[in-house]
PDB file of N, CA and C in Angstrom:
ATOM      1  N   UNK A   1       0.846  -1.183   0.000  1.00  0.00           N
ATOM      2  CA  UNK A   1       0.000   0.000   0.000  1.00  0.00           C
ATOM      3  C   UNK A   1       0.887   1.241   0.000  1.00  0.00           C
ATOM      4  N   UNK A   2       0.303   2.089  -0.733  1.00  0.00           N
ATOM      5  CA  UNK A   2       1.017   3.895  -0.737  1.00  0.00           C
ATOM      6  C   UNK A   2       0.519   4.465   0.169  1.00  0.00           C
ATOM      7  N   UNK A   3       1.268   5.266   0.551  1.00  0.00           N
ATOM      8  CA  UNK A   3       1.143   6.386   1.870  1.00  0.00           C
ATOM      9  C   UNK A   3       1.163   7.592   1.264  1.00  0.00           C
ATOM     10  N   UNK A   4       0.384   8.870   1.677  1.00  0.00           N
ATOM     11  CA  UNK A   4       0.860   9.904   1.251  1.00  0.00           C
ATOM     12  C   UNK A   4       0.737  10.512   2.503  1.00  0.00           C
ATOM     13  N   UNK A   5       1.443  11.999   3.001  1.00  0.00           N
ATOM     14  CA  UNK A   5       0.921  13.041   4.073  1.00  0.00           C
ATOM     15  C   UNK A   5       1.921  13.759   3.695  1.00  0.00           C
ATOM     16  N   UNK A   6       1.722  14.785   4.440  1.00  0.00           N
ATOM     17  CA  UNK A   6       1.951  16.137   4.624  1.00  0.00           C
ATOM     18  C   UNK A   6       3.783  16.270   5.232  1.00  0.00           C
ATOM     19  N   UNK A   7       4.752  16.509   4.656  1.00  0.00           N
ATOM     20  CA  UNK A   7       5.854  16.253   5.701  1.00  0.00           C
ATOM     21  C   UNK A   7       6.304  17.244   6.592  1.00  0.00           C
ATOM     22  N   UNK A   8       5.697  18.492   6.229  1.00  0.00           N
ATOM     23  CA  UNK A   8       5.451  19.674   7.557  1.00  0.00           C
ATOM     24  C   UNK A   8       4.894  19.372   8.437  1.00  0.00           C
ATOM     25  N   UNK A   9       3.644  18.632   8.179  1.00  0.00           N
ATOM     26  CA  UNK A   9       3.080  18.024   9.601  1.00  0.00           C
ATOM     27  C   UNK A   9       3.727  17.149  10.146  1.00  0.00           C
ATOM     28  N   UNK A  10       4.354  15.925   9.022  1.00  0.00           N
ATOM     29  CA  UNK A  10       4.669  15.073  10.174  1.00  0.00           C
ATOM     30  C   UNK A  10       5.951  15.761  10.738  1.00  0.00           C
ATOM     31  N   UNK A  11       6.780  16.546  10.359  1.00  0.00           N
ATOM     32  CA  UNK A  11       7.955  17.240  11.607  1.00  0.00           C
ATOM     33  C   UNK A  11       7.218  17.658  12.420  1.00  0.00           C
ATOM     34  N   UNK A  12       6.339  18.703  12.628  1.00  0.00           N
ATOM     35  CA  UNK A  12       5.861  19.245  13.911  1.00  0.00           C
ATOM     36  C   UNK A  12       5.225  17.557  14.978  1.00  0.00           C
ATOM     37  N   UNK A  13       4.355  16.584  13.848  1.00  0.00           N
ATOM     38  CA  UNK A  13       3.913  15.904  15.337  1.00  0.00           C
ATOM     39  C   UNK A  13       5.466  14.819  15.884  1.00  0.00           C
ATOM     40  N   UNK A  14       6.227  14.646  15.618  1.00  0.00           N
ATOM     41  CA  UNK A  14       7.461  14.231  16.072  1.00  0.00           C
ATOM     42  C   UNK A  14       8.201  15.579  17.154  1.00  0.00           C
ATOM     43  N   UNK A  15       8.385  16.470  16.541  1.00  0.00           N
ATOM     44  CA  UNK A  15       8.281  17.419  17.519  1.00  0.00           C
ATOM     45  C   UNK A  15       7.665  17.676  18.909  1.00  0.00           C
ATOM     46  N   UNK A  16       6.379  16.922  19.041  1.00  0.00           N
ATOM     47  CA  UNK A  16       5.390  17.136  19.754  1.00  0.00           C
ATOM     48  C   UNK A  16       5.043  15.786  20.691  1.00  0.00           C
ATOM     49  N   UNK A  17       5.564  16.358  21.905  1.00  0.00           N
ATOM     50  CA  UNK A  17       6.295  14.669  22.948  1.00  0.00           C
ATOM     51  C   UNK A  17       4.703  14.527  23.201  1.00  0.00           C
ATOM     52  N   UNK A  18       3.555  14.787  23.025  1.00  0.00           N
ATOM     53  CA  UNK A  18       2.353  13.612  23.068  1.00  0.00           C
ATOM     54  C   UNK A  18       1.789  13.055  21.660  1.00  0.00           C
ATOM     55  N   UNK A  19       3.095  13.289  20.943  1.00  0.00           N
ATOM     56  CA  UNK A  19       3.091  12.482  19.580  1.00  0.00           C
ATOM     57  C   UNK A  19       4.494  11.260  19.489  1.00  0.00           C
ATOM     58  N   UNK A  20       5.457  12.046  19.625  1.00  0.00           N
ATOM     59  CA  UNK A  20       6.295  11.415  19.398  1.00  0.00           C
ATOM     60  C   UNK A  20       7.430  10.661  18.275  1.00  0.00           C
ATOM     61  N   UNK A  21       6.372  10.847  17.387  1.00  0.00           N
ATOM     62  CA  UNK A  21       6.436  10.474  15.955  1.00  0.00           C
ATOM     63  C   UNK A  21       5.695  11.042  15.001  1.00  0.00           C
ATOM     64  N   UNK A  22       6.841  10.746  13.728  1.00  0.00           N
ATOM     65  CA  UNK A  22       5.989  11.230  12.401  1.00  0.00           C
ATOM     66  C   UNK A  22       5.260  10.451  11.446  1.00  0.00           C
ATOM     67  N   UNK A  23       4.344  10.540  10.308  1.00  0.00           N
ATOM     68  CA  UNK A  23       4.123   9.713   9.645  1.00  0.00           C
ATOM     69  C   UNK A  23       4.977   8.620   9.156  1.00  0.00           C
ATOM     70  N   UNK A  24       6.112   8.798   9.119  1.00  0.00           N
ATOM     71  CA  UNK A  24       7.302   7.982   8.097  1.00  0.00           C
ATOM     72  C   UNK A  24       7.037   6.734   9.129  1.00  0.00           C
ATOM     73  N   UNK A  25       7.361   7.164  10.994  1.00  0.00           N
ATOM     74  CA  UNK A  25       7.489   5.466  11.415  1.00  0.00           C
ATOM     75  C   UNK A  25       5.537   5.132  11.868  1.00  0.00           C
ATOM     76  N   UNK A  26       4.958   6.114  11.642  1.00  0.00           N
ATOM     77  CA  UNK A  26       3.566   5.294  12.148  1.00  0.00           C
ATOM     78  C   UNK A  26       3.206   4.811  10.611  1.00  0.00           C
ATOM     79  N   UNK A  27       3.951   4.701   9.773  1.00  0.00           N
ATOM     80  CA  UNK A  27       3.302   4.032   8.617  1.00  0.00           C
ATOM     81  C   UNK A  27       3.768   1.696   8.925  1.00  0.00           C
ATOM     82  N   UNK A  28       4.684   1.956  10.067  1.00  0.00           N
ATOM     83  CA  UNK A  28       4.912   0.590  11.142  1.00  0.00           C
ATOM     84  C   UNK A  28       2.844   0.058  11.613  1.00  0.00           C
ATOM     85  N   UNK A  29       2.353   1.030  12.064  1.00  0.00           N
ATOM     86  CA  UNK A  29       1.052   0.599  12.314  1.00  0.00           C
ATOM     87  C   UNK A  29       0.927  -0.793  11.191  1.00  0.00           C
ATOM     88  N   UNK A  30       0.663  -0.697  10.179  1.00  0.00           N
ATOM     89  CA  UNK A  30       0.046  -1.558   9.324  1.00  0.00           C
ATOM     90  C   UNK A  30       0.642  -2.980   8.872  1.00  0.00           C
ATOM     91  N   UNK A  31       1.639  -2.866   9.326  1.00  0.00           N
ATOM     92  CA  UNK A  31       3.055  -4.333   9.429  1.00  0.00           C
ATOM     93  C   UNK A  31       2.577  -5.239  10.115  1.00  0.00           C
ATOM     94  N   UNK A  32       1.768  -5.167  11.149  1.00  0.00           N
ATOM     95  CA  UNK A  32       1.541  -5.958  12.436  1.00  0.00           C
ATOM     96  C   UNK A  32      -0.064  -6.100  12.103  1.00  0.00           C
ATOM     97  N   UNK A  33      -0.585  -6.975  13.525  1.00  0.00           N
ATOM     98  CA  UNK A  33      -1.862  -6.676  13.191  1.00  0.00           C
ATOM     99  C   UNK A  33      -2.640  -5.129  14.173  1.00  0.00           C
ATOM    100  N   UNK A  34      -3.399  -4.974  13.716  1.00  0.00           N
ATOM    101  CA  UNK A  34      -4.274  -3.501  14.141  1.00  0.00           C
ATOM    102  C   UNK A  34      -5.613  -3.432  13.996  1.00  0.00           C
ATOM    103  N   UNK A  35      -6.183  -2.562  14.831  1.00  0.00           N
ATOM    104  CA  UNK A  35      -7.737  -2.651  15.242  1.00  0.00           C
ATOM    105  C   UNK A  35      -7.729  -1.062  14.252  1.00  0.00           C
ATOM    106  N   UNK A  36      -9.072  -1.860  13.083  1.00  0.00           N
ATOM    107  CA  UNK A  36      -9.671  -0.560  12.354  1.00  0.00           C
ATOM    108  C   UNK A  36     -10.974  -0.185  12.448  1.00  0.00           C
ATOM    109  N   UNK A  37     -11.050   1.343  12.576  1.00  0.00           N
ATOM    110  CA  UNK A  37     -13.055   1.191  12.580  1.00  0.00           C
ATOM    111  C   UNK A  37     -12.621   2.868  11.920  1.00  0.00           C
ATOM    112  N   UNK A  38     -14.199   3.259  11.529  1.00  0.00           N
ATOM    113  CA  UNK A  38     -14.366   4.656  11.106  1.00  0.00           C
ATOM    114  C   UNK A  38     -14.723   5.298  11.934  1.00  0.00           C
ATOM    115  N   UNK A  39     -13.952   6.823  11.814  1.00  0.00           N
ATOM    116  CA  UNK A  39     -13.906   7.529  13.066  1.00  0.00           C
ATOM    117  C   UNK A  39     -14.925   8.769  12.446  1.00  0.00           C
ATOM    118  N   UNK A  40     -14.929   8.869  10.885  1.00  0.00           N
ATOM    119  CA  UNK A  40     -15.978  10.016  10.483  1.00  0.00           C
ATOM    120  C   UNK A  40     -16.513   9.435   9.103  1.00  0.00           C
ATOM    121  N   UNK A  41     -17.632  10.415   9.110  1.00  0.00           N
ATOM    122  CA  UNK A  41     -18.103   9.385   7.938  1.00  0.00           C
ATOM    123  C   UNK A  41     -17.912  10.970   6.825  1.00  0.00           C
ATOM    124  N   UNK A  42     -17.851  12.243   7.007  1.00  0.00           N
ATOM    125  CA  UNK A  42     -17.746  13.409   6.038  1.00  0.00           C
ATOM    126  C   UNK A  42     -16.269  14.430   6.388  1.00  0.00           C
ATOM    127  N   UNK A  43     -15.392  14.334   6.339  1.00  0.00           N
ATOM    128  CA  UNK A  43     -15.218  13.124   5.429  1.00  0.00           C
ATOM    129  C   UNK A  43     -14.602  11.503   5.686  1.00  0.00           C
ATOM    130  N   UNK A  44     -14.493  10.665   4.737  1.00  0.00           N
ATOM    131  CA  UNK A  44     -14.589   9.308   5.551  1.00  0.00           C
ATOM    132  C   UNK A  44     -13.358   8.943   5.670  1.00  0.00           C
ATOM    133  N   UNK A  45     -12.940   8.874   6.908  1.00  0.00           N
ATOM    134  CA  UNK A  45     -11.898   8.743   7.773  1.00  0.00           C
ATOM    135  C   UNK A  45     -11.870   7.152   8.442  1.00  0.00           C
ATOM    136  N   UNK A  46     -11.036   6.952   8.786  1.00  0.00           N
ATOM    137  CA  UNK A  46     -10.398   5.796   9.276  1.00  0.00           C
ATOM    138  C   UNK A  46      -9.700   5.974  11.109  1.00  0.00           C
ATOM    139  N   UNK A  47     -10.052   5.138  11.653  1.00  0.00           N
ATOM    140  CA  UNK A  47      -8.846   5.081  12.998  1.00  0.00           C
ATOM    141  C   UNK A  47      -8.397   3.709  12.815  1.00  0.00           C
ATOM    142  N   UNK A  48      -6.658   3.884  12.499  1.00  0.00           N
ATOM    143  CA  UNK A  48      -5.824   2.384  12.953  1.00  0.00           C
ATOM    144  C   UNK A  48      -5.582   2.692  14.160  1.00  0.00           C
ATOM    145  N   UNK A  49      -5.453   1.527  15.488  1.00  0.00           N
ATOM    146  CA  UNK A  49      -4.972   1.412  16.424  1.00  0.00           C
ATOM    147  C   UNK A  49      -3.878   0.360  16.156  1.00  0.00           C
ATOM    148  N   UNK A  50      -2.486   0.379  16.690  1.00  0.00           N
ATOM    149  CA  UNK A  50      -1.231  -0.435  16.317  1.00  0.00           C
ATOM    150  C   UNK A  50      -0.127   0.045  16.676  1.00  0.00           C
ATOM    151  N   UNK A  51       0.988  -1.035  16.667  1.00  0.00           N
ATOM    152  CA  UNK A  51       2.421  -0.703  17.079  1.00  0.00           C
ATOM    153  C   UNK A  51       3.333   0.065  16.176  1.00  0.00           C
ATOM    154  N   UNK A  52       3.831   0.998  16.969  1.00  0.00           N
ATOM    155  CA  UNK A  52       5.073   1.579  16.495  1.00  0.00           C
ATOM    156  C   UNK A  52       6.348   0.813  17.129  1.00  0.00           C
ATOM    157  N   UNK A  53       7.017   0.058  16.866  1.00  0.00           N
ATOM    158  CA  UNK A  53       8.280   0.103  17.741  1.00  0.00           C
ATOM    159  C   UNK A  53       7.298  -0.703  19.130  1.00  0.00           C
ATOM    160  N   UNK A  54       7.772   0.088  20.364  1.00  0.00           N
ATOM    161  CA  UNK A  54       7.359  -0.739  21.886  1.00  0.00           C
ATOM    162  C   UNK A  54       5.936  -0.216  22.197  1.00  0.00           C
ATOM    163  N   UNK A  55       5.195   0.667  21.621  1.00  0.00           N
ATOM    164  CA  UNK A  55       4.014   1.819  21.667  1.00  0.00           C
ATOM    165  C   UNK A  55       2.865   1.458  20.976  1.00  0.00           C
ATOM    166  N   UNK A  56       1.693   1.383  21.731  1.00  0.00           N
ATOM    167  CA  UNK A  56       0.018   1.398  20.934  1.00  0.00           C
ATOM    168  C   UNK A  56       0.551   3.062  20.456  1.00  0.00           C
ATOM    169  N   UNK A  57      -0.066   2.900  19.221  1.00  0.00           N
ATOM    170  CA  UNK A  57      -0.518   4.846  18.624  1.00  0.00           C
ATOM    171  C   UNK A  57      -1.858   5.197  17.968  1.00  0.00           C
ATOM    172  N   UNK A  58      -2.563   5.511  17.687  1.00  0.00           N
ATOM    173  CA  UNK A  58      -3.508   5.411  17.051  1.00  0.00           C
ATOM    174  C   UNK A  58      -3.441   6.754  15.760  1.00  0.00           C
ATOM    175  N   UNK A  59      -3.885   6.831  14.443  1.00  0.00           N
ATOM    176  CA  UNK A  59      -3.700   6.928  13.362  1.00  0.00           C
ATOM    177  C   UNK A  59      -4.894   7.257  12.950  1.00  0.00           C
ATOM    178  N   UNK A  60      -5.224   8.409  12.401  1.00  0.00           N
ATOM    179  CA  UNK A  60      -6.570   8.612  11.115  1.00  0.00           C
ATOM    180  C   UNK A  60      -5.472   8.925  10.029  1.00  0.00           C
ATOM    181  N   UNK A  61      -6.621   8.114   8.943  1.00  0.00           N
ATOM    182  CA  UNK A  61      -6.010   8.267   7.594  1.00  0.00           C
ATOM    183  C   UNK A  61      -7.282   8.057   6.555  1.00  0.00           C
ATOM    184  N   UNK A  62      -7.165   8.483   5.533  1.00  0.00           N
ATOM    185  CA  UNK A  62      -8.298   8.293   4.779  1.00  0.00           C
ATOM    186  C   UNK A  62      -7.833   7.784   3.408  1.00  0.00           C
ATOM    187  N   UNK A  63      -8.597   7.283   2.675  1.00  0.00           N
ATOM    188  CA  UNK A  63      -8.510   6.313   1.277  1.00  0.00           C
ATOM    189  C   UNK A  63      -8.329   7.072   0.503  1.00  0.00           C
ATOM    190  N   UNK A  64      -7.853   7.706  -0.478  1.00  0.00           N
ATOM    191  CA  UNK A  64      -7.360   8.323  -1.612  1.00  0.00           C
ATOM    192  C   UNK A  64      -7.113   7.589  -2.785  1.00  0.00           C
ATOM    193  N   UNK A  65      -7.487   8.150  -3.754  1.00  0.00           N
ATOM    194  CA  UNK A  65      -7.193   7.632  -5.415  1.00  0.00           C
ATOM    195  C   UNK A  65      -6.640   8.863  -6.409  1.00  0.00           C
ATOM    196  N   UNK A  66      -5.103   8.285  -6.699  1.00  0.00           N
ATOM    197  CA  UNK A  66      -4.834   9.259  -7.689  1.00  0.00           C
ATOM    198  C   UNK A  66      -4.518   8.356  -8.967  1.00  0.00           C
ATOM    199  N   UNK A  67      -3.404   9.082  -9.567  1.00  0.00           N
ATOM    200  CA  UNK A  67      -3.235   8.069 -10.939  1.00  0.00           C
ATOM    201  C   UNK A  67      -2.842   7.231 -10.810  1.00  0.00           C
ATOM    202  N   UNK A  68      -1.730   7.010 -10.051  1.00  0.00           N
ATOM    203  CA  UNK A  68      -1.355   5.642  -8.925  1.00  0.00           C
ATOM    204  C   UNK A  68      -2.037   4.418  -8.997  1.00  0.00           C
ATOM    205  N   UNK A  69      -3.229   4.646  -8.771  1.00  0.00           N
ATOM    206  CA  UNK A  69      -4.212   4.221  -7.733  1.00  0.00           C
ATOM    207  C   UNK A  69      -4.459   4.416  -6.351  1.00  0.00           C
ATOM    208  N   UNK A  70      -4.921   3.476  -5.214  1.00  0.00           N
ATOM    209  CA  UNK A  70      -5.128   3.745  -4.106  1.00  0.00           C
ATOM    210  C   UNK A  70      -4.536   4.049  -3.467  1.00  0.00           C
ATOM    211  N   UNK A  71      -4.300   4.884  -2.415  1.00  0.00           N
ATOM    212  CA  UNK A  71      -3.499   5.449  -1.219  1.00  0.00           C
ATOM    213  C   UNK A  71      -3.918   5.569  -0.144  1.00  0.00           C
ATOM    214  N   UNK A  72      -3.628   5.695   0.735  1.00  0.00           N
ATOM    215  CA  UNK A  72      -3.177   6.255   2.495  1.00  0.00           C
ATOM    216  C   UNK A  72      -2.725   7.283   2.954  1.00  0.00           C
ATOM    217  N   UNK A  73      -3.891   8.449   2.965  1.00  0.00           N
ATOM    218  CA  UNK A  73      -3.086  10.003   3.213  1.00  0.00           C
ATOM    219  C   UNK A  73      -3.432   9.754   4.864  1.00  0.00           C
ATOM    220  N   UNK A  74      -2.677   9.941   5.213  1.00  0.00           N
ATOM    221  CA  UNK A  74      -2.178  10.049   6.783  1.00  0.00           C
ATOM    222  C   UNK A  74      -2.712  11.354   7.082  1.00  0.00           C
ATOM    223  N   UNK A  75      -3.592  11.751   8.266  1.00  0.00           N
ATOM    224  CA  UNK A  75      -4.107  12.546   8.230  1.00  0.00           C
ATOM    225  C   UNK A  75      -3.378  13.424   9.704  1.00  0.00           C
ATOM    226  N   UNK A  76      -3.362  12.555  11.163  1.00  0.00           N
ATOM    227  CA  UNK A  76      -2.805  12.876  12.518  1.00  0.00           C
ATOM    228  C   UNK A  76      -2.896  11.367  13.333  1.00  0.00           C
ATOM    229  N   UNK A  77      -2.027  11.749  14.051  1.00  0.00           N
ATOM    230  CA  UNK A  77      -1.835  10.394  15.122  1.00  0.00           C
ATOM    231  C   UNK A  77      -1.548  10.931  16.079  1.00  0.00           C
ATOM    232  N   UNK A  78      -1.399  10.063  17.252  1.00  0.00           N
ATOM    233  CA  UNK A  78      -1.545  10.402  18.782  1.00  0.00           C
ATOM    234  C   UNK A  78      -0.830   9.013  19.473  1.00  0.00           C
ATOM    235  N   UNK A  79      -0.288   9.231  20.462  1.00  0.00           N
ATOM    236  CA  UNK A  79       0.156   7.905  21.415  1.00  0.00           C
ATOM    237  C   UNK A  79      -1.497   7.906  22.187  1.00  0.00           C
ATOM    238  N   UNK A  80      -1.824   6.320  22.031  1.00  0.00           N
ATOM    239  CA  UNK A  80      -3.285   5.622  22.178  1.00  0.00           C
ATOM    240  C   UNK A  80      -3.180   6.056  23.739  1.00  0.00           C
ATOM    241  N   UNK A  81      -4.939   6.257  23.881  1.00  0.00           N
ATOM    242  CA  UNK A  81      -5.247   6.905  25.186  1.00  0.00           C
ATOM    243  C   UNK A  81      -5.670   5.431  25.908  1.00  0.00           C
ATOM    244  N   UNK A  82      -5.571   5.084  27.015  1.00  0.00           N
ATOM    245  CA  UNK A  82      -6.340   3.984  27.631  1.00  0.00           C
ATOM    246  C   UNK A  82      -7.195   3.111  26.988  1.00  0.00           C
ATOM    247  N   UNK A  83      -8.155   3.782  26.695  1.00  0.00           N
ATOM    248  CA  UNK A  83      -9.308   3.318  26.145  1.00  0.00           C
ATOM    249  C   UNK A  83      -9.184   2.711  24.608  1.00  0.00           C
ATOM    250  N   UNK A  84      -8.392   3.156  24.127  1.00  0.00           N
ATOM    251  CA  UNK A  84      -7.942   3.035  22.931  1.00  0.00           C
ATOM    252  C   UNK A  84      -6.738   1.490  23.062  1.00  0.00           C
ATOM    253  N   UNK A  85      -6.265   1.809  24.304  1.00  0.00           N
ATOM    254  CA  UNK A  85      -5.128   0.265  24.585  1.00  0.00           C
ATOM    255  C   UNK A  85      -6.644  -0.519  24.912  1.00  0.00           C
ATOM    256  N   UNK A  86      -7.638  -0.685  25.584  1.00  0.00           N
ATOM    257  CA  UNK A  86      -8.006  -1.481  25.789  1.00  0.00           C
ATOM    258  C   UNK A  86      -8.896  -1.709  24.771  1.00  0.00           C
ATOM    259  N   UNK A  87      -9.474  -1.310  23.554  1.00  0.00           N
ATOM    260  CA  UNK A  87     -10.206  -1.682  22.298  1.00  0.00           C
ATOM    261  C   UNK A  87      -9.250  -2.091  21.662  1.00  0.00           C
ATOM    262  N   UNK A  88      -8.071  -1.854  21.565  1.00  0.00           N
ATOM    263  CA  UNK A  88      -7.061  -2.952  20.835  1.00  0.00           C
ATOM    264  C   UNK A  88      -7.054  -4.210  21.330  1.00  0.00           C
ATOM    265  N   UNK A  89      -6.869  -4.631  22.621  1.00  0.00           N
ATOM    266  CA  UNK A  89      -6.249  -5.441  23.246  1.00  0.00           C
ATOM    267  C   UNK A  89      -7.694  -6.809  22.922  1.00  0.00           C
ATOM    268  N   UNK A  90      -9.454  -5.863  23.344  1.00  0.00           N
ATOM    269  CA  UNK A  90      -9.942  -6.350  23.096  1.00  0.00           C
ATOM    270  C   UNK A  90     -10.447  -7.282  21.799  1.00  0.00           C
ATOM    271  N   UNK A  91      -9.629  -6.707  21.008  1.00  0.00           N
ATOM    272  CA  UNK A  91     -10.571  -6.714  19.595  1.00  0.00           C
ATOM    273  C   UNK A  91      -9.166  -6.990  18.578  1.00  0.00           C
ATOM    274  N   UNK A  92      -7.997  -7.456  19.214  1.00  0.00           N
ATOM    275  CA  UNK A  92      -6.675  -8.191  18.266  1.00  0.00           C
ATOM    276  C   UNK A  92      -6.134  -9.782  18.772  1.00  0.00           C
TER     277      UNK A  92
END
């Protein structure tokens, strides 16, 4: 699968110690297994929950089509809140 995002953003959320990381290593989410559900439906968005490295993170990204074909624009991520470790834990 292709990834696309923003690489201004991802420096600032690596920058940003309740991130920690940028798109380049949370594109690791999808290597392993991970808990997916939709987090919006306008527009239609995605939440992965999954490992980076030793870390749950959780991930919106949305489906994209260019000439390519399909993609993965990475939208923001976050180090997973509780609740978010325990809907993984439940549901992998």
């Amino acid at each position: 699968m292709r990834f696309h995002f923003d690489s201004r953003k991802s420096q600032r959320l690596r920058a940003n110690p309740s991130r920690g990381i940028g798109f380049e290593e949370a594109r690791e989410i999808f290597d392993r297994p991970y808990y997916l559900d939709q987090s919006s439906d306008l527009p239609e968005q995605y939440r992965a929950i999954g490992w980076v490295g030793q870390r749950l993170y959780s991930l919106v990204f949305e489906m994209r089509e260019d000439q390519e074909g399909e993609c993965y624009h990475l939208v923001t991520l976050w180090k997973s809140t509780r609740n978010e470790e325990e809907l993984y834990a439940e549901n992998t």
